[in-house]
PDB file of N, CA and C in Angstrom:
ATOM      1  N   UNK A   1       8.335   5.360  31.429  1.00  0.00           N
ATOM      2  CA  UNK A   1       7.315   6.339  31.105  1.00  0.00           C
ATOM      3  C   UNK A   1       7.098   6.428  29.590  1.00  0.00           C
ATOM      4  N   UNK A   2       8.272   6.696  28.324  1.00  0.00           N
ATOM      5  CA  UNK A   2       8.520   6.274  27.495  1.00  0.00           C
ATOM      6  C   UNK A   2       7.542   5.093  27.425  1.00  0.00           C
ATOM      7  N   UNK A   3       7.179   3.934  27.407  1.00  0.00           N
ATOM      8  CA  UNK A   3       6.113   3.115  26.642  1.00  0.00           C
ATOM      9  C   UNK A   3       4.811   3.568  26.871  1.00  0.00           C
ATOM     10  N   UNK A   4       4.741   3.308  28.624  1.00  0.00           N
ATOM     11  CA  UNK A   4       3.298   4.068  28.636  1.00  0.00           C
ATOM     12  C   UNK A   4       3.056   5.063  27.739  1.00  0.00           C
ATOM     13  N   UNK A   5       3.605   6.343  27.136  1.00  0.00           N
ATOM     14  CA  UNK A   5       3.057   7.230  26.192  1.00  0.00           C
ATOM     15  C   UNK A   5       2.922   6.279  24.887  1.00  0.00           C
ATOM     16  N   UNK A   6       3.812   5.304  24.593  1.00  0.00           N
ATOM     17  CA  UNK A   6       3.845   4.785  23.410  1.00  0.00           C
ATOM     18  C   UNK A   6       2.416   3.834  23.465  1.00  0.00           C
ATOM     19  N   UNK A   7       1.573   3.570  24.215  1.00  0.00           N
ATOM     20  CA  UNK A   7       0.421   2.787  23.705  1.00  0.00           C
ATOM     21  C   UNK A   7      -0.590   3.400  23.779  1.00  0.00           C
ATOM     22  N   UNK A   8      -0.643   4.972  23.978  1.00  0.00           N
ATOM     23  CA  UNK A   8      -1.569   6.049  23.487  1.00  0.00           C
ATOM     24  C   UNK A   8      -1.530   7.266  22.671  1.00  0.00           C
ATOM     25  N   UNK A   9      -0.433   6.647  21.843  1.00  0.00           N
ATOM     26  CA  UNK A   9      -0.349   7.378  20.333  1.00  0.00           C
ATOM     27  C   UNK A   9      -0.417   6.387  19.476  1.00  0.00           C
ATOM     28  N   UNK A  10      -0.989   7.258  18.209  1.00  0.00           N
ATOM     29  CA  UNK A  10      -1.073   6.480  16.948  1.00  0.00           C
ATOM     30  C   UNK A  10      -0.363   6.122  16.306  1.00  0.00           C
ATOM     31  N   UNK A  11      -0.085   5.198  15.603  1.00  0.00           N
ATOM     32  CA  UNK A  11       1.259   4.583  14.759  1.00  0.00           C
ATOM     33  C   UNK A  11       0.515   4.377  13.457  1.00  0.00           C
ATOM     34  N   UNK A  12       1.202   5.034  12.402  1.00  0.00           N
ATOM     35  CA  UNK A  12       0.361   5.054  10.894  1.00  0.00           C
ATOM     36  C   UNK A  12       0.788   3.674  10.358  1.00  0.00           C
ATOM     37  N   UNK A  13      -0.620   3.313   9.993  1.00  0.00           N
ATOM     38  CA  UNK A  13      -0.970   1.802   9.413  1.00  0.00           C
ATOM     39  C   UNK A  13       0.247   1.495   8.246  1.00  0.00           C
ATOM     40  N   UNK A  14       0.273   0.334   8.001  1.00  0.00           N
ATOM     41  CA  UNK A  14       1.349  -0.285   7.458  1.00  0.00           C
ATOM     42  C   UNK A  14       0.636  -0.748   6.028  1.00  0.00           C
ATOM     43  N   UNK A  15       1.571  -0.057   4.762  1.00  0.00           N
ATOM     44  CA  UNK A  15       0.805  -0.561   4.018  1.00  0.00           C
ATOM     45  C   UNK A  15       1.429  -1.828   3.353  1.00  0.00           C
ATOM     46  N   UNK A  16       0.883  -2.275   2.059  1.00  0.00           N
ATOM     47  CA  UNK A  16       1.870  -3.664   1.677  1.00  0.00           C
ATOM     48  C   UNK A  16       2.362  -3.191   0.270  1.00  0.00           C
ATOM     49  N   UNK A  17       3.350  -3.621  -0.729  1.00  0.00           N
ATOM     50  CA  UNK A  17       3.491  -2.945  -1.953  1.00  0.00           C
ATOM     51  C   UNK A  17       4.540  -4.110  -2.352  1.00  0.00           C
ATOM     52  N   UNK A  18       4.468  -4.865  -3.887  1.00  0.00           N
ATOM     53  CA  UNK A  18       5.122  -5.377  -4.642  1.00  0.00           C
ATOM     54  C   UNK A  18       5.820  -4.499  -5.546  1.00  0.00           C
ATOM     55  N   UNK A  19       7.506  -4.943  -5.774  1.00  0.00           N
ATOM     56  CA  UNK A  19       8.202  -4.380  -6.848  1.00  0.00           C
ATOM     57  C   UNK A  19       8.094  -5.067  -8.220  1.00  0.00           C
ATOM     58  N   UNK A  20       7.418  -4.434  -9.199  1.00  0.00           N
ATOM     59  CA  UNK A  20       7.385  -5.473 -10.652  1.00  0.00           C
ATOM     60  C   UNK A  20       8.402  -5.503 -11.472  1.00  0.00           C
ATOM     61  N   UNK A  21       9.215  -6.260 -12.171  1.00  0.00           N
ATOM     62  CA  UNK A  21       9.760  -5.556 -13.617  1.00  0.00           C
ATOM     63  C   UNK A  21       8.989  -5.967 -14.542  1.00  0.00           C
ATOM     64  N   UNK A  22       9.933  -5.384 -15.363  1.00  0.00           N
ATOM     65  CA  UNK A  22       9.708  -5.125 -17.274  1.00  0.00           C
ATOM     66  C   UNK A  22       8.178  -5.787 -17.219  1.00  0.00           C
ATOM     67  N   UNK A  23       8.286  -7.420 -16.743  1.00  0.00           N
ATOM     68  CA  UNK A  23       7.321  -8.167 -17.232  1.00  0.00           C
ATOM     69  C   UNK A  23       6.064  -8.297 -16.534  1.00  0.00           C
ATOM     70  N   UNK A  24       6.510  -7.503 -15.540  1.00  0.00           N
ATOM     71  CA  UNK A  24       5.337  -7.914 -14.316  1.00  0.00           C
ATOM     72  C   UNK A  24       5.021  -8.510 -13.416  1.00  0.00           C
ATOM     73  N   UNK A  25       6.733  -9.081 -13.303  1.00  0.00           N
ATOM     74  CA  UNK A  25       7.058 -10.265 -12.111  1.00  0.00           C
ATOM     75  C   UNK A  25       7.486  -9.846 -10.917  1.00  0.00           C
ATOM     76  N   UNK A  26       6.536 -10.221  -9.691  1.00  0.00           N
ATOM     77  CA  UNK A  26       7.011  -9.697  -8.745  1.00  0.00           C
ATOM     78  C   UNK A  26       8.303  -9.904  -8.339  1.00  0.00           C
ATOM     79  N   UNK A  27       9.550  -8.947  -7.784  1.00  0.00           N
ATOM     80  CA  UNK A  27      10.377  -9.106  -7.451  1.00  0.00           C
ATOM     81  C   UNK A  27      11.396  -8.940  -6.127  1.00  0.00           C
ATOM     82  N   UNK A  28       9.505  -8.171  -5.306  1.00  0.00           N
ATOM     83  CA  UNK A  28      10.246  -7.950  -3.553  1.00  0.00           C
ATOM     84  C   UNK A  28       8.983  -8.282  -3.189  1.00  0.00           C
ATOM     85  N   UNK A  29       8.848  -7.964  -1.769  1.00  0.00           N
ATOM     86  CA  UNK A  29       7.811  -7.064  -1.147  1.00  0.00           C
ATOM     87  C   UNK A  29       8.136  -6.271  -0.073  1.00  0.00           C
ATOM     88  N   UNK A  30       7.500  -5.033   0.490  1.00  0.00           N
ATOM     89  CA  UNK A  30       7.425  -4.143   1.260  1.00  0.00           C
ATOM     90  C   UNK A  30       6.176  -3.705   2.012  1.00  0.00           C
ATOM     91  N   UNK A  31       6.706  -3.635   2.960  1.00  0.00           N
ATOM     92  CA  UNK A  31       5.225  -3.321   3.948  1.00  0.00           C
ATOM     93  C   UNK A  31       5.621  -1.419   5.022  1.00  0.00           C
ATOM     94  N   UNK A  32       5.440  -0.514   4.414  1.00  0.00           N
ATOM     95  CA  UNK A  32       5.882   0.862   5.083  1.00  0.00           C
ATOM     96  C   UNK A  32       4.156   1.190   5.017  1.00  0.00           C
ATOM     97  N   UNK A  33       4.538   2.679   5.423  1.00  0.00           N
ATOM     98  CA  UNK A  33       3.667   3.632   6.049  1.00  0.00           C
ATOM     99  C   UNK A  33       2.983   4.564   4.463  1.00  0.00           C
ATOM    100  N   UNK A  34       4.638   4.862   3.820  1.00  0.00           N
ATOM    101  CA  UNK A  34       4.251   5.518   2.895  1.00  0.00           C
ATOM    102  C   UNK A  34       5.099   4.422   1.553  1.00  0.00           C
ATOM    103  N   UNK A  35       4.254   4.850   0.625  1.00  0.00           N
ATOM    104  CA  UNK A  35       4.633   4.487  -0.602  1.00  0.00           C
ATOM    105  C   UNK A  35       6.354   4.303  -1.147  1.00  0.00           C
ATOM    106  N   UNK A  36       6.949   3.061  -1.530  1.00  0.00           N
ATOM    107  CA  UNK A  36       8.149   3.341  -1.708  1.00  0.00           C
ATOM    108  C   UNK A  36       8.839   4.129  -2.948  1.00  0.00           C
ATOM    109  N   UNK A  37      10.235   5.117  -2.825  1.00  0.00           N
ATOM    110  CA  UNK A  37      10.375   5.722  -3.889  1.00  0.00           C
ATOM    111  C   UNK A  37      11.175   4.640  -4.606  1.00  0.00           C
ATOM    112  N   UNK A  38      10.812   4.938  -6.216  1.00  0.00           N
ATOM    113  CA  UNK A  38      11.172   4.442  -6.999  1.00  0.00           C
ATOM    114  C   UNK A  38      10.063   3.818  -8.015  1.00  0.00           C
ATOM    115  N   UNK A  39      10.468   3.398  -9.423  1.00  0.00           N
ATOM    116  CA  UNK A  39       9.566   2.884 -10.449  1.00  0.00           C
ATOM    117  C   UNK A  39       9.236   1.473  -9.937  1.00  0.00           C
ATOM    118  N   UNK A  40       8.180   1.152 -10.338  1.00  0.00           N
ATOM    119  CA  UNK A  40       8.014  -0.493 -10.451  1.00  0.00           C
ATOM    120  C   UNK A  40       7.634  -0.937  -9.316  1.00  0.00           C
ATOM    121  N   UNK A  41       7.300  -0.019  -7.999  1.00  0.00           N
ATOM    122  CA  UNK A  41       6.124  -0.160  -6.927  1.00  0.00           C
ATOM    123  C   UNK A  41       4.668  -0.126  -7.406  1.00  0.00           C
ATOM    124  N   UNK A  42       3.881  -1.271  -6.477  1.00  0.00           N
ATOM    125  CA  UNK A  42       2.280  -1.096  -6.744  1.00  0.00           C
ATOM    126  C   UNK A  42       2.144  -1.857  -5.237  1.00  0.00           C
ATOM    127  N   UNK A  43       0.900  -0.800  -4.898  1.00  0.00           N
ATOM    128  CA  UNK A  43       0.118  -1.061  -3.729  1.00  0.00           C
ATOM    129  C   UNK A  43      -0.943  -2.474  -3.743  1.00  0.00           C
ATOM    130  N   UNK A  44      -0.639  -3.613  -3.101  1.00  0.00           N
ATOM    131  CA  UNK A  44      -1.552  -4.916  -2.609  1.00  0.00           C
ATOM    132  C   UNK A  44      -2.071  -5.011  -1.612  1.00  0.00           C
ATOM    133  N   UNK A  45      -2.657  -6.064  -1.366  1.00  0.00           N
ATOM    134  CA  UNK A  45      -3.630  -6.248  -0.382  1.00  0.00           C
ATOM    135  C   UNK A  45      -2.991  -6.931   0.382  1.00  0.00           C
ATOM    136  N   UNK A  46      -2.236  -7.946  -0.190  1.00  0.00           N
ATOM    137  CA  UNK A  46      -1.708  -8.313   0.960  1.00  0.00           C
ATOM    138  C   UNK A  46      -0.068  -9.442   0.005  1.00  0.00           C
ATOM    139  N   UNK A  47       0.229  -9.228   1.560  1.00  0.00           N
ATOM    140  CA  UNK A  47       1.522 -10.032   0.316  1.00  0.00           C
ATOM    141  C   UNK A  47       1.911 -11.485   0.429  1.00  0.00           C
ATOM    142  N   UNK A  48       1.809 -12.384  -0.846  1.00  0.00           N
ATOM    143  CA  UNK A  48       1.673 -13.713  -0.976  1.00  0.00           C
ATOM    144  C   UNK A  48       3.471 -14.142  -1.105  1.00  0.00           C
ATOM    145  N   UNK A  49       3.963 -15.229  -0.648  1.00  0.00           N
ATOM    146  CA  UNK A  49       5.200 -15.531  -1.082  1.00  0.00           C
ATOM    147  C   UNK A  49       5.299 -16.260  -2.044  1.00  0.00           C
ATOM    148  N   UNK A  50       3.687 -16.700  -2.268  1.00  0.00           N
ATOM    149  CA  UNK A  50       3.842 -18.069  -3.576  1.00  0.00           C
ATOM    150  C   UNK A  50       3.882 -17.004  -5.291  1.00  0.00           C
ATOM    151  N   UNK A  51       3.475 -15.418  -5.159  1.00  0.00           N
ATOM    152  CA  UNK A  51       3.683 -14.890  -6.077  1.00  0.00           C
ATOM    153  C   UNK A  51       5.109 -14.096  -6.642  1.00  0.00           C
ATOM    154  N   UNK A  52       6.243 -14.427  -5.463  1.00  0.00           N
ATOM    155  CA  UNK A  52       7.778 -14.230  -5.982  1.00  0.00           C
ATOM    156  C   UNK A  52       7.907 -14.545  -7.034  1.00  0.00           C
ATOM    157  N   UNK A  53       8.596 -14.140  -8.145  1.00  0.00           N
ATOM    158  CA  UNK A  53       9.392 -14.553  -9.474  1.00  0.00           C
ATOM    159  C   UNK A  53       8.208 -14.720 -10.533  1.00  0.00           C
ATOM    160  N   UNK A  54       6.519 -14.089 -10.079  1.00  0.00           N
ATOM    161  CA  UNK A  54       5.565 -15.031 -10.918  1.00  0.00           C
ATOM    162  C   UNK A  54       4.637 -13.675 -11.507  1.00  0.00           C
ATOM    163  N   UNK A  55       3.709 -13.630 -12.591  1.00  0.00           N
ATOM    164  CA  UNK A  55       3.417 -12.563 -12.700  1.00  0.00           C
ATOM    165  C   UNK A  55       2.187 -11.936 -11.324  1.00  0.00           C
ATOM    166  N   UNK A  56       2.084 -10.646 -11.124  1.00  0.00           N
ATOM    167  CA  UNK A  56       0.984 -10.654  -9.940  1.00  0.00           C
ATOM    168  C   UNK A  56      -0.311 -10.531 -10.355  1.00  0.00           C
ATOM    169  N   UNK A  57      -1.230 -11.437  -9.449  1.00  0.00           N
ATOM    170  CA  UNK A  57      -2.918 -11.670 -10.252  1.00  0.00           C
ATOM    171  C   UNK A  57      -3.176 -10.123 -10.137  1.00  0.00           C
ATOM    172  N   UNK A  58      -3.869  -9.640 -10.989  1.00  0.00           N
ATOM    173  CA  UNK A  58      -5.118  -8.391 -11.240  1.00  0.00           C
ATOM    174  C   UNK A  58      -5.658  -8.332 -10.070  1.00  0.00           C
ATOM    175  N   UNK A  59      -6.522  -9.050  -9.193  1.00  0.00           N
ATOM    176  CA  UNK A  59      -6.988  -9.189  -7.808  1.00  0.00           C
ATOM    177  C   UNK A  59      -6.097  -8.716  -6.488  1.00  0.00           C
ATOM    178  N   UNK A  60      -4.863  -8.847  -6.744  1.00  0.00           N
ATOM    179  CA  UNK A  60      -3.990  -8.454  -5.969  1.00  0.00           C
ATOM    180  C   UNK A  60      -3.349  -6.981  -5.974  1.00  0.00           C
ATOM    181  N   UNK A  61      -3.883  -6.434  -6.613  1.00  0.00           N
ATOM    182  CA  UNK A  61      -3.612  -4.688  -6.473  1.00  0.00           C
ATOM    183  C   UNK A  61      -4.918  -4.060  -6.006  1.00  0.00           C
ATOM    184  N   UNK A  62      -4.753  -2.705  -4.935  1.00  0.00           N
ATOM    185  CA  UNK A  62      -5.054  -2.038  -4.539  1.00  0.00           C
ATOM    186  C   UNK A  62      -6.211  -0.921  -5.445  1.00  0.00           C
ATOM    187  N   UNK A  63      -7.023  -1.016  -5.935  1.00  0.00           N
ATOM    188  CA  UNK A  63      -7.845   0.157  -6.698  1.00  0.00           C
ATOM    189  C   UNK A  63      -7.434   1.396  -6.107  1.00  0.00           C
ATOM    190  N   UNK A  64      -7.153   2.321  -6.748  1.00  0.00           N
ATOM    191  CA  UNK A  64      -6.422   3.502  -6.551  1.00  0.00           C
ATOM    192  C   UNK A  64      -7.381   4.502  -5.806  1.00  0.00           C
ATOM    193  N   UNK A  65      -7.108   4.975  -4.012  1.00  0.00           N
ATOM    194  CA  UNK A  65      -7.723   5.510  -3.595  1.00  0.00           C
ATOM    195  C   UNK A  65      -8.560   7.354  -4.150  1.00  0.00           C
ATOM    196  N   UNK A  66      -9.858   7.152  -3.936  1.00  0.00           N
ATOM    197  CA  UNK A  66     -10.182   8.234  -4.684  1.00  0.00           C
ATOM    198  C   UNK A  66      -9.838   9.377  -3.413  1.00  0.00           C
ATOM    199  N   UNK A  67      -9.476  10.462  -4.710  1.00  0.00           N
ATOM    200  CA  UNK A  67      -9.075  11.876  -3.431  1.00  0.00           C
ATOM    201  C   UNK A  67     -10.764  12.964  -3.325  1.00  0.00           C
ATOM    202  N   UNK A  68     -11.131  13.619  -2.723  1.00  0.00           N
ATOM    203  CA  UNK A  68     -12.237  14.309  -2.613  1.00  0.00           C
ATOM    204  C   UNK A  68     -11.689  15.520  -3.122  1.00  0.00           C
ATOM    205  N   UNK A  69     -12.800  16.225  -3.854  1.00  0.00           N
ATOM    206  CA  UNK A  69     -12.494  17.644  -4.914  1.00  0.00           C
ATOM    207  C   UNK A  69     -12.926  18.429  -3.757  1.00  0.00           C
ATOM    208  N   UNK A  70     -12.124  19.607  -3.403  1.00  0.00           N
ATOM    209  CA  UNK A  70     -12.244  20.793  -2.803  1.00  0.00           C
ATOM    210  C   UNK A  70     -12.945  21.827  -3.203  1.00  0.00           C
ATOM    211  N   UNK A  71     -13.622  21.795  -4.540  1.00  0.00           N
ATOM    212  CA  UNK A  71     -14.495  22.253  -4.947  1.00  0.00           C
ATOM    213  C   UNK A  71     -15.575  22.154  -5.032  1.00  0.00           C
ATOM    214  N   UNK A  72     -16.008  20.985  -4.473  1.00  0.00           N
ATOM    215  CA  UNK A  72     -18.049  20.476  -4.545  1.00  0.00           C
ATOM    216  C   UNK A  72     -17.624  19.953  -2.828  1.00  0.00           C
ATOM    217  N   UNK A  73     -17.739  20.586  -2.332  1.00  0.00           N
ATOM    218  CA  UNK A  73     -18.717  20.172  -0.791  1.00  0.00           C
ATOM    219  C   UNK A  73     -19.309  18.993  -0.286  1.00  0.00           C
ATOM    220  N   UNK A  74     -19.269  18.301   0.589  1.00  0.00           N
ATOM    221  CA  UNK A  74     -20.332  17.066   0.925  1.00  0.00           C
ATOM    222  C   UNK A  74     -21.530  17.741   1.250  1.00  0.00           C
ATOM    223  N   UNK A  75     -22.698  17.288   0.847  1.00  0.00           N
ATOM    224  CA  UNK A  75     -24.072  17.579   1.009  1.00  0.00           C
ATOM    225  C   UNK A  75     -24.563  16.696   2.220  1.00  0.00           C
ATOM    226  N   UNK A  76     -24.804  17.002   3.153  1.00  0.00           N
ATOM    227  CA  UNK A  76     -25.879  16.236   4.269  1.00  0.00           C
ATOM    228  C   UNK A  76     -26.779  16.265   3.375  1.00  0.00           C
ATOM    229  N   UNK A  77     -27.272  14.527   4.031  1.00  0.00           N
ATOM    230  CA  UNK A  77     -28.680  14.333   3.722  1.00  0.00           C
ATOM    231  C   UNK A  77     -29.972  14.572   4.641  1.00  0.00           C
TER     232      UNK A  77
END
């Protein structure tokens, strides 16, 4: 009964995230739900193995999701 419920709930999307150091070299990867704690995480698109040990392209990070202001309203058009 247990699965049947399990393939009509939602399971929060998986995101992807490289660890950088000092220089900017990738040095893991991670794929969770939420953001990992600690310095030297950044959110990607997707994760390459040929960019281990190498610096990560500009193209390969995530543009930082915009949050909506609780103060200006959506306007229907």
């Amino acid at each position: 009964m247990q699965y049947l419920w399990s393939l009509f709930t939602r399971k929060p999307a998986l995101r992807q995230f490289a660890l950088l150091d000092s220089q900017g070299r990738c040095q893991a990867f991670k794929e969770c739900s939420q953001p990992p704690v600690g310095q030297g995480w950044v959110e990607i698109e997707e994760i390459r193995l040929s960019w281990m040990h190498r610096p990560l392209p500009a193209r390969a990070r995530v543009s930082p999701r915009a949050t909506r202001s609780s103060r200006h309203p959506v306007l229907a058009a």
